[in-house]
N, C-alpha and C. Protein backbone atom coordinates (compact mmCIF):
# COMPACT_ATOMS: atom_id res chain seq x y z
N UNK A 1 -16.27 -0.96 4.43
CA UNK A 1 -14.85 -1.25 4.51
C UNK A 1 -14.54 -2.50 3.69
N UNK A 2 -13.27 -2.71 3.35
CA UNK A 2 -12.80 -3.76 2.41
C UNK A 2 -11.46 -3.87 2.96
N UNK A 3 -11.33 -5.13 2.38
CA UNK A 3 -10.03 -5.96 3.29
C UNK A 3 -9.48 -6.54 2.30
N UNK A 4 -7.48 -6.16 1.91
CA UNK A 4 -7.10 -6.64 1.52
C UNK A 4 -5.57 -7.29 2.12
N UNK A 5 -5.66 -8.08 1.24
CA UNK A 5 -3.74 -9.01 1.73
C UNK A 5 -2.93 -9.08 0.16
N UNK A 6 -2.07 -8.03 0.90
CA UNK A 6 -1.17 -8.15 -0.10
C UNK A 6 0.32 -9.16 0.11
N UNK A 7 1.07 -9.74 -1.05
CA UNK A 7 2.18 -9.87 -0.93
C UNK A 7 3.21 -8.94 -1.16
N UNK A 8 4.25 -8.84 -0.53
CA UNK A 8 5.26 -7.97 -0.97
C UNK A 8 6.56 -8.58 -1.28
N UNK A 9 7.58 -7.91 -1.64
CA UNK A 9 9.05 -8.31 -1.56
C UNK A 9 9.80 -8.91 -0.41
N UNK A 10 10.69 -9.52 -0.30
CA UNK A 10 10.61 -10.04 1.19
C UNK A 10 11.35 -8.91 2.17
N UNK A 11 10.57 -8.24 2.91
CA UNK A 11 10.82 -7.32 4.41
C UNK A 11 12.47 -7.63 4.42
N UNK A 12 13.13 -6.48 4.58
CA UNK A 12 14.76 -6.83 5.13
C UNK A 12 14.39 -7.04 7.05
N UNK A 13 14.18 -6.80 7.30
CA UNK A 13 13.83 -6.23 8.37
C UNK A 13 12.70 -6.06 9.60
N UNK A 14 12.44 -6.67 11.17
CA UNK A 14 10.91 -6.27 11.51
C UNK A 14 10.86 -4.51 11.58
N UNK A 15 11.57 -3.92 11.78
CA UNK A 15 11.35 -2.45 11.46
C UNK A 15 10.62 -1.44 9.81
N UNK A 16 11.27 -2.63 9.36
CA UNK A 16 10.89 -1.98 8.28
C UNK A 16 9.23 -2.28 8.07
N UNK A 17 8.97 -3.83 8.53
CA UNK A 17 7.40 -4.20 8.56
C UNK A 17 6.17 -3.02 9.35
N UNK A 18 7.23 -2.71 10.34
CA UNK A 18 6.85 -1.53 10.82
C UNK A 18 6.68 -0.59 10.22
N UNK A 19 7.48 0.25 9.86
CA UNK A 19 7.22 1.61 8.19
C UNK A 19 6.36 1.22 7.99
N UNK A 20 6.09 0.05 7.29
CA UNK A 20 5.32 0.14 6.31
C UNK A 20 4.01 0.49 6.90
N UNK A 21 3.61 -0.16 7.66
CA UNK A 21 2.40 -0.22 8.60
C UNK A 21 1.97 0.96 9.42
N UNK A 22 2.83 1.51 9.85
CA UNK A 22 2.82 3.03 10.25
C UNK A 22 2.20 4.48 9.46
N UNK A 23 2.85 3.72 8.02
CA UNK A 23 2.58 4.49 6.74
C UNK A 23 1.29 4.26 6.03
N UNK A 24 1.27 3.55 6.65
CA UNK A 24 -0.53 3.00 6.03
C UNK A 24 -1.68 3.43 6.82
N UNK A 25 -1.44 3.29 7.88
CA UNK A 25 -2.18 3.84 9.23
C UNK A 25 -2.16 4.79 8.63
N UNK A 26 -1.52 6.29 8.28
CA UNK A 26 -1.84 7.46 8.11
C UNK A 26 -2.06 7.78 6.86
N UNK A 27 -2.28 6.79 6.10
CA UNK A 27 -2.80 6.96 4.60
C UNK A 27 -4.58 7.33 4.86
N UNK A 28 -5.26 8.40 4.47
CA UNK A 28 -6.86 8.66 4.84
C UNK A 28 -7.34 7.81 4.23
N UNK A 29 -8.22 7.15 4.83
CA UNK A 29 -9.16 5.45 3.80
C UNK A 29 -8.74 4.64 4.57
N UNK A 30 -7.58 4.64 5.21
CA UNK A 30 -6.87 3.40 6.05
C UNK A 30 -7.73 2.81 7.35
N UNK A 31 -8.27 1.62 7.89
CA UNK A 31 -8.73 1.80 9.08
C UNK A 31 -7.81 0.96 9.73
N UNK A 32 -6.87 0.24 9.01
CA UNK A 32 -6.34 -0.91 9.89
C UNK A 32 -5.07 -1.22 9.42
N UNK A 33 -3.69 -1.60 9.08
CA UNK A 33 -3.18 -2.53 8.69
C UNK A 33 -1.93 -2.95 9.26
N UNK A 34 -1.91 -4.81 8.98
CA UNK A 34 -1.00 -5.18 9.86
C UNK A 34 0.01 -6.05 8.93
N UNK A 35 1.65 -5.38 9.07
CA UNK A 35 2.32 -6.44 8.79
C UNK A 35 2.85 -7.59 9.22
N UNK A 36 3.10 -8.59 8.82
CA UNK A 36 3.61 -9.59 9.16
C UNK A 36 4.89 -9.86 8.61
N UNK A 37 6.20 -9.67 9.24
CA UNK A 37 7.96 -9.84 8.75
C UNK A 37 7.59 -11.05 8.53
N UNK A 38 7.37 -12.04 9.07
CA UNK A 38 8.12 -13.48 8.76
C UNK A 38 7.21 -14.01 7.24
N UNK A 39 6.34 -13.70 6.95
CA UNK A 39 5.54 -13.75 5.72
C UNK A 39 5.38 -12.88 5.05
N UNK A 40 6.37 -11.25 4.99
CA UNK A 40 5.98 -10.34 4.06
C UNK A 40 4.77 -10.22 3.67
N UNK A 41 3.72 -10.21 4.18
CA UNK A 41 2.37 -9.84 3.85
C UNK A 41 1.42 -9.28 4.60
N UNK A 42 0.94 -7.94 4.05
CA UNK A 42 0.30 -6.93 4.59
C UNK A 42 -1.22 -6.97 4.73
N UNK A 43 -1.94 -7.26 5.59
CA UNK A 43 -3.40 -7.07 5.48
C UNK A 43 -4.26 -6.03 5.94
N UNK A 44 -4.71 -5.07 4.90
CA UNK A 44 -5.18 -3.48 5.28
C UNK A 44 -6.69 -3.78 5.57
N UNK A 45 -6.91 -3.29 5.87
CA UNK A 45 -8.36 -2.54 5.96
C UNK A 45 -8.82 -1.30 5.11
N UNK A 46 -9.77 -0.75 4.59
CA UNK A 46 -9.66 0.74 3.90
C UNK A 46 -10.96 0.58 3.32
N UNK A 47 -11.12 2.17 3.30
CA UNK A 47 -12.58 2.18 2.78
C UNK A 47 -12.20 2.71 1.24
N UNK A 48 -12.70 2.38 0.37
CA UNK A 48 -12.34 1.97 -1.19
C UNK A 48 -13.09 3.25 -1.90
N UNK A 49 -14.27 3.92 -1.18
CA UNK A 49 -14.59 5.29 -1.45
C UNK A 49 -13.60 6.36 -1.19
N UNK A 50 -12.53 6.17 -0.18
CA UNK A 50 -11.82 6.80 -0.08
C UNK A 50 -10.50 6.77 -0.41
N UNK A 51 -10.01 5.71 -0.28
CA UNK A 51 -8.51 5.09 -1.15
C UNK A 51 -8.90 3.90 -1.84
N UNK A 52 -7.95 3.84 -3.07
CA UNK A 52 -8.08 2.35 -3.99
C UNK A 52 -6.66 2.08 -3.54
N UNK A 53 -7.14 0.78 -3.71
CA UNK A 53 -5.93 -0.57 -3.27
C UNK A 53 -4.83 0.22 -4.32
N UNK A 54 -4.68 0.40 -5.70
CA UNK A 54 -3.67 1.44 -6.17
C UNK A 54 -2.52 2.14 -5.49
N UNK A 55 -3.65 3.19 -4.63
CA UNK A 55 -2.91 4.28 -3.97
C UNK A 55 -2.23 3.71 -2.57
N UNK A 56 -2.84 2.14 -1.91
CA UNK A 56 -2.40 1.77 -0.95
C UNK A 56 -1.00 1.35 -1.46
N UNK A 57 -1.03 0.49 -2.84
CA UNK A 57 0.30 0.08 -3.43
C UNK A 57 1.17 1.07 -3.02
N UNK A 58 1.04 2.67 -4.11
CA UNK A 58 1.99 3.37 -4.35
C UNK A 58 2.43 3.72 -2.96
N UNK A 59 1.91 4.11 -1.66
CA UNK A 59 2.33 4.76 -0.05
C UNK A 59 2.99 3.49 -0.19
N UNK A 60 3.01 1.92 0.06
CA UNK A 60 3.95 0.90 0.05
C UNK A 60 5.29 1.18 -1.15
N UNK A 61 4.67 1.71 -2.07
CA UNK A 61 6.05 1.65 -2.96
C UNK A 61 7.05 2.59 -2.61
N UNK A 62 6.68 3.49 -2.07
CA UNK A 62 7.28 4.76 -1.46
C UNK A 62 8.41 4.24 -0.13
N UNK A 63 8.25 3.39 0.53
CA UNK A 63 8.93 2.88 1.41
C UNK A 63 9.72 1.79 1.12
N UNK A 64 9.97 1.59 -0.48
CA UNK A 64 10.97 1.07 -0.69
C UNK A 64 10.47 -0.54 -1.06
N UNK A 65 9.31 -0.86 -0.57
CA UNK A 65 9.04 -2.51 -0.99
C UNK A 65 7.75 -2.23 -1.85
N UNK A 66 7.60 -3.02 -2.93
CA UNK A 66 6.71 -3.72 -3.45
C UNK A 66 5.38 -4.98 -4.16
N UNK A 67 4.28 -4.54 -4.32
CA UNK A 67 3.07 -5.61 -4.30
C UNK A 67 3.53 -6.47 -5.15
N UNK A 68 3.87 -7.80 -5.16
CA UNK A 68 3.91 -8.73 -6.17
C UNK A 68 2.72 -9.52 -6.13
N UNK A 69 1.91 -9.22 -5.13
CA UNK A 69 0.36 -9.92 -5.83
C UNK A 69 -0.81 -9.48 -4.33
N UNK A 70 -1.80 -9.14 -4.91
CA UNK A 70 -2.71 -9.02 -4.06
C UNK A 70 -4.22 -10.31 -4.21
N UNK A 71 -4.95 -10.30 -2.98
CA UNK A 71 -5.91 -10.89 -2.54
C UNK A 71 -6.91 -10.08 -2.18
């Protein structure tokens, strides 16, 4: 497993921190991830044989916010 923290755009919303996180959970590769509203920043879990940080982007881009920098 591999662990990343991304930044994003800033969250309108704690619901929406939610989406996102919801949406990640059911991404396959996913084992974990948690947003944080008040810091817009997402920290996944995922196994990298099975999803690349890429494809974690694009399921985030899909919900409307985007990576402006990862860790």
């Amino acid at each position: 497993m591999q662990e990343a923290s991304l930044q994003l755009t800033s969250l309108s919303c704690p619901s929406c921190a939610e989406t996102i996180g919801q949406v990640l959970k059911r991404q396959k590769g996913v084992e974990d991830a948690t947003v944080t509203f008040a810091t817009s920043r997402v920290k996944v879990t995922y196994d990298p044989s099975v999803i690349s940080l890429d494809a974690i982007e694009k399921a985030i881009a899909k919900t409307g916010y985007k990576v402006i920098s990862s860790s």
